[in-house]
C-alpha atoms as a PDB file:
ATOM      1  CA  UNK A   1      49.436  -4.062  86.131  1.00  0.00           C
ATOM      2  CA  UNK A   2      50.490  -0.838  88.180  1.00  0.00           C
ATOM      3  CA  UNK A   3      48.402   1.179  89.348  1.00  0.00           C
ATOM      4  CA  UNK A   4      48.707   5.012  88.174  1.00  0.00           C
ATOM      5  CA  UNK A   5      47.030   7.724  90.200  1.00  0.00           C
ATOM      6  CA  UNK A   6      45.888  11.192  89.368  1.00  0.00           C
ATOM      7  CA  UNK A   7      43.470  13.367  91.342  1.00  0.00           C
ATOM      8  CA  UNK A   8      43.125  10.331  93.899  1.00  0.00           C
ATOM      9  CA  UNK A   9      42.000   8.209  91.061  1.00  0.00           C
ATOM     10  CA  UNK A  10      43.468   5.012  89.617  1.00  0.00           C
ATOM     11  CA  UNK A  11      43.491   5.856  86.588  1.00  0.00           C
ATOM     12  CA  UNK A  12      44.495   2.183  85.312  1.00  0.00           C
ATOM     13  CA  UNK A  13      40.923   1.312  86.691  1.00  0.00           C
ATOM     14  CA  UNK A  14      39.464   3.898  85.051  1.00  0.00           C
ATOM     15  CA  UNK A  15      40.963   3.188  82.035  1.00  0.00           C
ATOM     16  CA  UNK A  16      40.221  -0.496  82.014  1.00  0.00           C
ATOM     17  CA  UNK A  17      36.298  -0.090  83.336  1.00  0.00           C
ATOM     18  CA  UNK A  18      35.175   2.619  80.206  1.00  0.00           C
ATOM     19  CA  UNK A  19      35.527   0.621  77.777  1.00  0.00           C
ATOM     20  CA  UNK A  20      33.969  -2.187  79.452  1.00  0.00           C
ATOM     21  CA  UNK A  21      31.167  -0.167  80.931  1.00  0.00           C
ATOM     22  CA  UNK A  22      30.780   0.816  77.179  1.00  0.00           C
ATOM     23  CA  UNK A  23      30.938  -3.182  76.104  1.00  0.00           C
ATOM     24  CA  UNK A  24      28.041  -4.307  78.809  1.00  0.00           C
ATOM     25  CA  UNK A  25      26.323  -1.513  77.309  1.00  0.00           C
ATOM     26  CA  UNK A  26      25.975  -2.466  74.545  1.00  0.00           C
ATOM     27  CA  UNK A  27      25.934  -6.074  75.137  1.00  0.00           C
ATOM     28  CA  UNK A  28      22.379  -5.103  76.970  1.00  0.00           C
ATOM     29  CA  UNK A  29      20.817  -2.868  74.122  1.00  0.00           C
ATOM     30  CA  UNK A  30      22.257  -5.544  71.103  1.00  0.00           C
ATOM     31  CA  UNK A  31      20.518  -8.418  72.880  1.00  0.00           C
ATOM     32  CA  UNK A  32      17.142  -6.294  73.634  1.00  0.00           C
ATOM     33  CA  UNK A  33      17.251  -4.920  70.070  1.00  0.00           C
ATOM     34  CA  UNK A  34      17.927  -8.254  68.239  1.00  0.00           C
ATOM     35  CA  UNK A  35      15.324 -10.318  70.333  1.00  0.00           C
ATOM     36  CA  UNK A  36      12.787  -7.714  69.975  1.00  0.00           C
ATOM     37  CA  UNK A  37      13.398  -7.458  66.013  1.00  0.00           C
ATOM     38  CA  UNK A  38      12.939 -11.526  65.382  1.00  0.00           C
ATOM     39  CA  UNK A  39      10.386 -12.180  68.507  1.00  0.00           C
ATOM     40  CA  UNK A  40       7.958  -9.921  65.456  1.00  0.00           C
ATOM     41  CA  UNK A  41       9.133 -12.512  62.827  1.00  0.00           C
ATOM     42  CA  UNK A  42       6.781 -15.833  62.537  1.00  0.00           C
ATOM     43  CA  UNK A  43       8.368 -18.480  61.620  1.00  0.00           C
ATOM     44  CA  UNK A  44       7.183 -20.873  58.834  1.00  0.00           C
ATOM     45  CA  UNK A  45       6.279 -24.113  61.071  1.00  0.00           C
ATOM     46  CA  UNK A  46       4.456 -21.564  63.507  1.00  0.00           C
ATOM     47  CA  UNK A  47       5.848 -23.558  66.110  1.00  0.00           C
ATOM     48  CA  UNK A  48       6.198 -21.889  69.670  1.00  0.00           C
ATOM     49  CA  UNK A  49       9.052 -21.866  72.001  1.00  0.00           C
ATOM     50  CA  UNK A  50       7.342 -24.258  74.014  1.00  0.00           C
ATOM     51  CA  UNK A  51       7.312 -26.636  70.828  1.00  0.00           C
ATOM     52  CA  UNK A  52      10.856 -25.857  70.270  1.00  0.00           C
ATOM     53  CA  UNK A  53      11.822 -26.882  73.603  1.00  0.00           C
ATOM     54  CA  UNK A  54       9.928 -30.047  73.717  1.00  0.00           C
ATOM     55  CA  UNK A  55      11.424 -31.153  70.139  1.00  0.00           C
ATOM     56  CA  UNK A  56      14.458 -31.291  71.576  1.00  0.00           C
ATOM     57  CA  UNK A  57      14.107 -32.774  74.537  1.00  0.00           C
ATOM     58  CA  UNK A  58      12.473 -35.450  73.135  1.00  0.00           C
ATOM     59  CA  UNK A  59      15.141 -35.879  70.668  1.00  0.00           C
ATOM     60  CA  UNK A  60      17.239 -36.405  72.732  1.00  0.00           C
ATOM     61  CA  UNK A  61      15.683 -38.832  75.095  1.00  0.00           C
ATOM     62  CA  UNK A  62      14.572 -35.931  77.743  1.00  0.00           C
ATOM     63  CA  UNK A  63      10.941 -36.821  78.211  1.00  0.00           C
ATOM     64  CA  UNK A  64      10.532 -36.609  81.929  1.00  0.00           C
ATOM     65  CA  UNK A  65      12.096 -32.893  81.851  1.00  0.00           C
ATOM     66  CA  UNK A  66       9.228 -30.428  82.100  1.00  0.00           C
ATOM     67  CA  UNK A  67       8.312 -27.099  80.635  1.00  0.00           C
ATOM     68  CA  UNK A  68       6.978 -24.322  82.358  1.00  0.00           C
ATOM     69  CA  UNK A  69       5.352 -20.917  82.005  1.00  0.00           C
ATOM     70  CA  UNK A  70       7.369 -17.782  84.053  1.00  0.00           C
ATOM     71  CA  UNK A  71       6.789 -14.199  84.223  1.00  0.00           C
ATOM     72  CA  UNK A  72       9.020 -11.661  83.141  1.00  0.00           C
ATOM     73  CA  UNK A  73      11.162 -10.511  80.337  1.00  0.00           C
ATOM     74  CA  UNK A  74      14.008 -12.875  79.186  1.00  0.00           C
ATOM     75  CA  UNK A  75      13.991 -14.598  82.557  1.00  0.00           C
ATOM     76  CA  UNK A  76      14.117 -17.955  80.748  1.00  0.00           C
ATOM     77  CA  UNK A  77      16.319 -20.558  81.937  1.00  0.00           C
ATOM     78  CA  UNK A  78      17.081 -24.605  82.967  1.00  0.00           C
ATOM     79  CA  UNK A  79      16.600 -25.327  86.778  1.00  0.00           C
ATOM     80  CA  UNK A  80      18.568 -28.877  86.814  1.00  0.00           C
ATOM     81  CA  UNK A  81      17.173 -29.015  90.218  1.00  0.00           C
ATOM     82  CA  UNK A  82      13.961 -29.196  89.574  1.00  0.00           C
ATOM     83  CA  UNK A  83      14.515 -30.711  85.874  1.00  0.00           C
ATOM     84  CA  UNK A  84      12.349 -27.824  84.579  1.00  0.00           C
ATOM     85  CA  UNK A  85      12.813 -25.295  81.673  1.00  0.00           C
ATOM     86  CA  UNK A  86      10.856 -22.078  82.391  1.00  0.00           C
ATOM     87  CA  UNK A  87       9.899 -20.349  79.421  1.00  0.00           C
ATOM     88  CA  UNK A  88       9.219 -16.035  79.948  1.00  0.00           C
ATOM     89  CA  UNK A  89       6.140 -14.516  78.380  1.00  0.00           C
ATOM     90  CA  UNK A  90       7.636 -13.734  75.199  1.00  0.00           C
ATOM     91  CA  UNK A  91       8.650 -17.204  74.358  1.00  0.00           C
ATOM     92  CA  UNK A  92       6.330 -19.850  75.854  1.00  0.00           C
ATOM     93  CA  UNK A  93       4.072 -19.382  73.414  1.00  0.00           C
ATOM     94  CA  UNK A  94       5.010 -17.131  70.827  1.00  0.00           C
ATOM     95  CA  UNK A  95       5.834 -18.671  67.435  1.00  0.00           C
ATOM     96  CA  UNK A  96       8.537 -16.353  66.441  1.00  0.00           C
ATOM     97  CA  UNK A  97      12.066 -16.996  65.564  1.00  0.00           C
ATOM     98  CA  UNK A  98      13.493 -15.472  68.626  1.00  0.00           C
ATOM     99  CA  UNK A  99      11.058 -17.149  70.996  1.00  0.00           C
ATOM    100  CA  UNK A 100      12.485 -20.823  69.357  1.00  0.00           C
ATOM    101  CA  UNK A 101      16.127 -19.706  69.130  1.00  0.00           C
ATOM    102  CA  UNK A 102      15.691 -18.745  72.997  1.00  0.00           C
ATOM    103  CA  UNK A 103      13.856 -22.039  74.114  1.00  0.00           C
ATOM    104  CA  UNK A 104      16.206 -24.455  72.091  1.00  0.00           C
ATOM    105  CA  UNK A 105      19.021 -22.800  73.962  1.00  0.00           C
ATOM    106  CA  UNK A 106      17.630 -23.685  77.343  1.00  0.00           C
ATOM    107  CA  UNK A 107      16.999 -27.213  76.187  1.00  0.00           C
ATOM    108  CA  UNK A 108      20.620 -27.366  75.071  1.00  0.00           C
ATOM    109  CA  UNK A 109      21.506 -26.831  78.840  1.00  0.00           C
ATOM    110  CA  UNK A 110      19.202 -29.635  80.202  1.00  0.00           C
ATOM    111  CA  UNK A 111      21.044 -31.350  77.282  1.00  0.00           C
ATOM    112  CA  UNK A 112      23.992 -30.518  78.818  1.00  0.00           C
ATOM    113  CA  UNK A 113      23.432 -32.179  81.890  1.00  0.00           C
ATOM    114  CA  UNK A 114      22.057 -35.024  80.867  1.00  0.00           C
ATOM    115  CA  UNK A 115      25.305 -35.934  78.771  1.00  0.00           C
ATOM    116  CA  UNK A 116      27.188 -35.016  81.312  1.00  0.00           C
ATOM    117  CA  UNK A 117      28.984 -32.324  79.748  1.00  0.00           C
ATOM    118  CA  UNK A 118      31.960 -30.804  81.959  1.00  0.00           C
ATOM    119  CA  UNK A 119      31.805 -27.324  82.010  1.00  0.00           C
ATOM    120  CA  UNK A 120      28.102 -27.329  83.500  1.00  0.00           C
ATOM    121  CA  UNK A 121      29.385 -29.758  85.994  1.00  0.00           C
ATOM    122  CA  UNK A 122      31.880 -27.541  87.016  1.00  0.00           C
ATOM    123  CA  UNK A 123      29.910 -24.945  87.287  1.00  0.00           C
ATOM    124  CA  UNK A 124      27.077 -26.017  89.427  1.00  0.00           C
ATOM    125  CA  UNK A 125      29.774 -27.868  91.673  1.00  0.00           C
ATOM    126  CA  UNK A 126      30.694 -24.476  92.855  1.00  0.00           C
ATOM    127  CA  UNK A 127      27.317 -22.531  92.471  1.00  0.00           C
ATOM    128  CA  UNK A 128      26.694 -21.878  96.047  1.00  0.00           C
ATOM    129  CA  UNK A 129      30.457 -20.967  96.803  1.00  0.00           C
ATOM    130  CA  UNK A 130      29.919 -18.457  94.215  1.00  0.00           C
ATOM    131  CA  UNK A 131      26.887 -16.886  95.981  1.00  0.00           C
ATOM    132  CA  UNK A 132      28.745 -16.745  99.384  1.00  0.00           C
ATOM    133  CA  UNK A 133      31.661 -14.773  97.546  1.00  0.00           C
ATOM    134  CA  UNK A 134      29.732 -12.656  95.199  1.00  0.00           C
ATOM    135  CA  UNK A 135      28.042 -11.406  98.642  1.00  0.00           C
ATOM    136  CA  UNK A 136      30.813 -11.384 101.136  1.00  0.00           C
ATOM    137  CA  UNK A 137      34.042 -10.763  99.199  1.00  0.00           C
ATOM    138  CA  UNK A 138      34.002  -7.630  99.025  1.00  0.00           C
ATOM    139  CA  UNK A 139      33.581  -7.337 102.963  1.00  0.00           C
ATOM    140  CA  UNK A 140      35.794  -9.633 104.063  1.00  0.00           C
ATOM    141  CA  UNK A 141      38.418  -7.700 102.108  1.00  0.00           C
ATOM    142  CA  UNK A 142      37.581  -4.769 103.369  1.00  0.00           C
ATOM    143  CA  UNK A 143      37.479  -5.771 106.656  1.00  0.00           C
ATOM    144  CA  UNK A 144      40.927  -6.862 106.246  1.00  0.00           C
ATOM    145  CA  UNK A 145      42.017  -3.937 105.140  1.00  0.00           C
ATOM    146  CA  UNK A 146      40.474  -1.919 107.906  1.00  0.00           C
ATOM    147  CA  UNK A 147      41.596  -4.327 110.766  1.00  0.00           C
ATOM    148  CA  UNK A 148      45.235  -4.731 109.333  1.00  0.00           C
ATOM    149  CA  UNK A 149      44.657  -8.047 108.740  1.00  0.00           C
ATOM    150  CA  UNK A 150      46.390  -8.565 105.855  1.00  0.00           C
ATOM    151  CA  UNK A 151      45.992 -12.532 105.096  1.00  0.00           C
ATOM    152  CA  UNK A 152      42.011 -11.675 105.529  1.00  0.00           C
ATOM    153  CA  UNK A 153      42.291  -8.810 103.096  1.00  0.00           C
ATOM    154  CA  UNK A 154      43.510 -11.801 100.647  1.00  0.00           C
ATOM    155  CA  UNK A 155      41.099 -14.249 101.442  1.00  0.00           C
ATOM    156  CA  UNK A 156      38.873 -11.538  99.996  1.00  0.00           C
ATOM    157  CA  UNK A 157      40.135 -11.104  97.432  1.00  0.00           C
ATOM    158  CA  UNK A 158      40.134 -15.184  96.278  1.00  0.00           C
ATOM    159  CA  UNK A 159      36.835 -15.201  97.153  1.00  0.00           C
ATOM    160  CA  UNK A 160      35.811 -12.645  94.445  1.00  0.00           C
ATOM    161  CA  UNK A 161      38.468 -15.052  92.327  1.00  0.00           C
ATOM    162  CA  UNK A 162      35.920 -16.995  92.241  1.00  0.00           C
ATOM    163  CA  UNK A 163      33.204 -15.531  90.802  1.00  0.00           C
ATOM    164  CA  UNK A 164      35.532 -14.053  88.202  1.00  0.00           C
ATOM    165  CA  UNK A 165      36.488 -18.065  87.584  1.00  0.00           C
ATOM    166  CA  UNK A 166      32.560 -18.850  87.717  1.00  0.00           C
ATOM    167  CA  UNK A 167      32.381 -16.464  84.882  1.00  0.00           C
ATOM    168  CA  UNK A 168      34.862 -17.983  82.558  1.00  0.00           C
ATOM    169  CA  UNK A 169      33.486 -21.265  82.966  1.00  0.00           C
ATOM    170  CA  UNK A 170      29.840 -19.523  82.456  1.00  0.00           C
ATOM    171  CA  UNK A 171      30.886 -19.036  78.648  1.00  0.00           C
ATOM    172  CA  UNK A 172      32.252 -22.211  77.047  1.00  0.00           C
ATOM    173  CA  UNK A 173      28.848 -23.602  78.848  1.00  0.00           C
ATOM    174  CA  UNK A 174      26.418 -20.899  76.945  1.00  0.00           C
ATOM    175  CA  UNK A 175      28.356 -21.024  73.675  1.00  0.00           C
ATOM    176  CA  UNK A 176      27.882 -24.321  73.793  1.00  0.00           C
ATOM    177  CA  UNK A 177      24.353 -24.715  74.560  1.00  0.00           C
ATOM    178  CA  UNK A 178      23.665 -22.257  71.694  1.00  0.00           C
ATOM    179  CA  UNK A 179      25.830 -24.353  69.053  1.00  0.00           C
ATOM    180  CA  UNK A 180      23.516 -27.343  70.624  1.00  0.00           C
ATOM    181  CA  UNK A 181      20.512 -25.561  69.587  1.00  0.00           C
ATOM    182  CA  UNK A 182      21.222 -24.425  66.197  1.00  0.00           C
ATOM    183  CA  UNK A 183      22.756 -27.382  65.778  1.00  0.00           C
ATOM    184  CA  UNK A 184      19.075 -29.528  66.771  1.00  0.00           C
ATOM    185  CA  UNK A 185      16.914 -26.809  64.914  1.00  0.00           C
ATOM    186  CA  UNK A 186      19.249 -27.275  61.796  1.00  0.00           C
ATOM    187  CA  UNK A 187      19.077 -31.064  61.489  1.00  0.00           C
ATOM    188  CA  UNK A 188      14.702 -31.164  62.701  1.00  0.00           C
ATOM    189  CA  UNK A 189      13.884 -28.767  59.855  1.00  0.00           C
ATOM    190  CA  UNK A 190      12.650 -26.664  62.312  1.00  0.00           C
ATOM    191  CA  UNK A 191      13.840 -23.740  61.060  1.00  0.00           C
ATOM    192  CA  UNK A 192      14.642 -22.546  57.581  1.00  0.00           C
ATOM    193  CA  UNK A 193      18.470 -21.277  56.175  1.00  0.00           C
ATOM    194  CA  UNK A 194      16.704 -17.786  56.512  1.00  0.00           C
ATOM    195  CA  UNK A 195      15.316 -18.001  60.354  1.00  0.00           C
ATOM    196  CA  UNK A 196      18.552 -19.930  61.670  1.00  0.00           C
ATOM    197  CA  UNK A 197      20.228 -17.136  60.998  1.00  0.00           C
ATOM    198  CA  UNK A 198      18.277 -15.158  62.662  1.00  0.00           C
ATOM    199  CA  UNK A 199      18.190 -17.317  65.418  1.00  0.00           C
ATOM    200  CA  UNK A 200      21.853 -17.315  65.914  1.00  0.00           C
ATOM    201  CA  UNK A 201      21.581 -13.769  65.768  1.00  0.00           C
ATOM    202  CA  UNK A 202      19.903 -13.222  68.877  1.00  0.00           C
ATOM    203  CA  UNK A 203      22.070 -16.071  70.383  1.00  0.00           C
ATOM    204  CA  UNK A 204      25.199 -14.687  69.666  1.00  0.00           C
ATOM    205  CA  UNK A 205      23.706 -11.648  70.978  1.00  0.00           C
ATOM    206  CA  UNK A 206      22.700 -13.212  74.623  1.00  0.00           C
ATOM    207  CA  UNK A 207      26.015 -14.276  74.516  1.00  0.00           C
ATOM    208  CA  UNK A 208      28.273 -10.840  74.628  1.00  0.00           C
ATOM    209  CA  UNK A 209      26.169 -10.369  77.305  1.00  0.00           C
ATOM    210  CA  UNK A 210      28.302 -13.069  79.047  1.00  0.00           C
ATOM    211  CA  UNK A 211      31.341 -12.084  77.440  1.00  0.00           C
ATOM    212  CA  UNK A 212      30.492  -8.577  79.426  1.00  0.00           C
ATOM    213  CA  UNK A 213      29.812 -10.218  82.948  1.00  0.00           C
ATOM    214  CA  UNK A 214      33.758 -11.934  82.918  1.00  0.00           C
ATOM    215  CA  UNK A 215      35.201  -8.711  81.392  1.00  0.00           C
ATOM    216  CA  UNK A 216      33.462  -6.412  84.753  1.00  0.00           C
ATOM    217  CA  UNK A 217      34.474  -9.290  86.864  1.00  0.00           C
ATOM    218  CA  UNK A 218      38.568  -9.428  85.792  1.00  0.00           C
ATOM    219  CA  UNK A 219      38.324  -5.561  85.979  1.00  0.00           C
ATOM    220  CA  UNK A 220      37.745  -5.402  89.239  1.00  0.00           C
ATOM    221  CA  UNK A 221      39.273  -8.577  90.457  1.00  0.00           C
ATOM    222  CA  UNK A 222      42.377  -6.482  89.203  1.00  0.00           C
ATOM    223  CA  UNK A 223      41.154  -3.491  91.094  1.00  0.00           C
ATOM    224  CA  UNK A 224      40.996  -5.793  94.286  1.00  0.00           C
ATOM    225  CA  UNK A 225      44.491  -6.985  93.654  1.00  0.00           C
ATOM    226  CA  UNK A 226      45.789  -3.269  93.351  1.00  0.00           C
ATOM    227  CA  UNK A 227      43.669  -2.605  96.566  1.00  0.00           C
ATOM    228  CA  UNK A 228      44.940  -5.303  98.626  1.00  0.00           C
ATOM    229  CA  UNK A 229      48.698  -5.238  97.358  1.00  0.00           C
ATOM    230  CA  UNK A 230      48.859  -1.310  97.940  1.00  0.00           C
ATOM    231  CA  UNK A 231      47.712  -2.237 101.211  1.00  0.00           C
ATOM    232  CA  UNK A 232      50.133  -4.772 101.880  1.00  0.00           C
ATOM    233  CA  UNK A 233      53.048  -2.868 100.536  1.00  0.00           C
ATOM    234  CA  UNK A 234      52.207   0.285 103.310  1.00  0.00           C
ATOM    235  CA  UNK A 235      51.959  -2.118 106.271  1.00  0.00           C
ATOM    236  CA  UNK A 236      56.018  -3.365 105.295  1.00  0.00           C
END
């Protein structure tokens, strides 16, 4: 897409990053809100999120994965290094609908692993190539730029490629995991017609959140591309 300019601005960017900007905003406040609304709602069995987690993993054959307490708000997730779920404060050991929604989801990911499933294994395969370009990209394009050194201006740019591609992959691997969950709470009785929705609620809302992250990251992967090509056109 061509840039357009006015005022020294590209306005294509512009135009582009509102609406997104507007998206991840309320990606953020939809998840916070929803979780916040069932984490007050009890559900029947009273069981926790650390019960939640456990079901499932024993279900499906996952007894040597642990569970752990963290600190922090939502900062719940699978470490398939360490074959540990950490659980956050508001779902270890709250009994809430939110708080099992949110701990069957990180099961589904050890899930995930354990069957092999290929989207995860994509993913972590290029986990720490992703680090290196989310944090030098940027540079190394600019450096290109600056030094008129136009093939390192691209590699740059590929770099943050990337982390826009880790992003894609990042959603068929959380939609799935959530599907898993339901999916476990559903057939274990865990959960009633009533409270599976509501789990899926705040699942579905977790996962705009991702749907925001690859939008921002195409946006300005295009921005790069306008950068770099502009760049390369005035050096002909």
């Amino acid at each position: 897409m061509p840039a357009v300019y006015y005022g020294g601005y590209d306005m294509t960017y512009v135009m582009l990053l509102i609406p997104v900007l507007i998206f991840s905003f309320w990606a953020q406040m939809s998840v916070s809100s929803t979780f916040n609304k069932y984490n007050k709602v009890t559900n029947r069995r009273r069981m926790t999120g650390y019960d939640a987690a456990r079901l499932i993993l024993d279900r499906n054959g996952l007894h040597h994965v642990q569970i752990e307490h963290i600190s922090g708000n939502l900062t719940d997730h699978y470490d398939p290094r360490a074959d540990v779920i950490r659980l956050s404060d508001a779902v270890y050991g709250t009994a809430s609908i939110a708080a099992v929604g949110v701990a069957a989801h990180e099961a589904g990911h050890a899930v995930q692993y354990a069957v092999g499933y290929a989207p995860i294994r994509l993913r972590a395969s290029i986990v720490t190539l992703t680090q290196f370009a989310s944090q030098w990209s940027i540079y190394i394009l600019m450096f290109g730029i600056l030094l008129s050194i136009g093939p390192l201006a691209y590699v740059g740019f590929w770099l943050y490629a990337v982390v826009a591609f880790f992003q894609l992959v990042t959603l068929p691997v959380e939609f799935n995991a959530s599907r898993r969950a339901v999916a476990a709470l559903e057939e274990s009785g865990s959960l009633d017609r009533g409270e599976l929705s509501g789990a899926k609620k705040v699942l579905s809302a977790a996962a705009m959140t991702y749907v925001a992250a690859l939008l921002s990251a195409l946006v300005q992967l295009l921005r790069l591309w306008s950068i770099v090509s502009d760049n390369n056109r005035r050096r002909r």
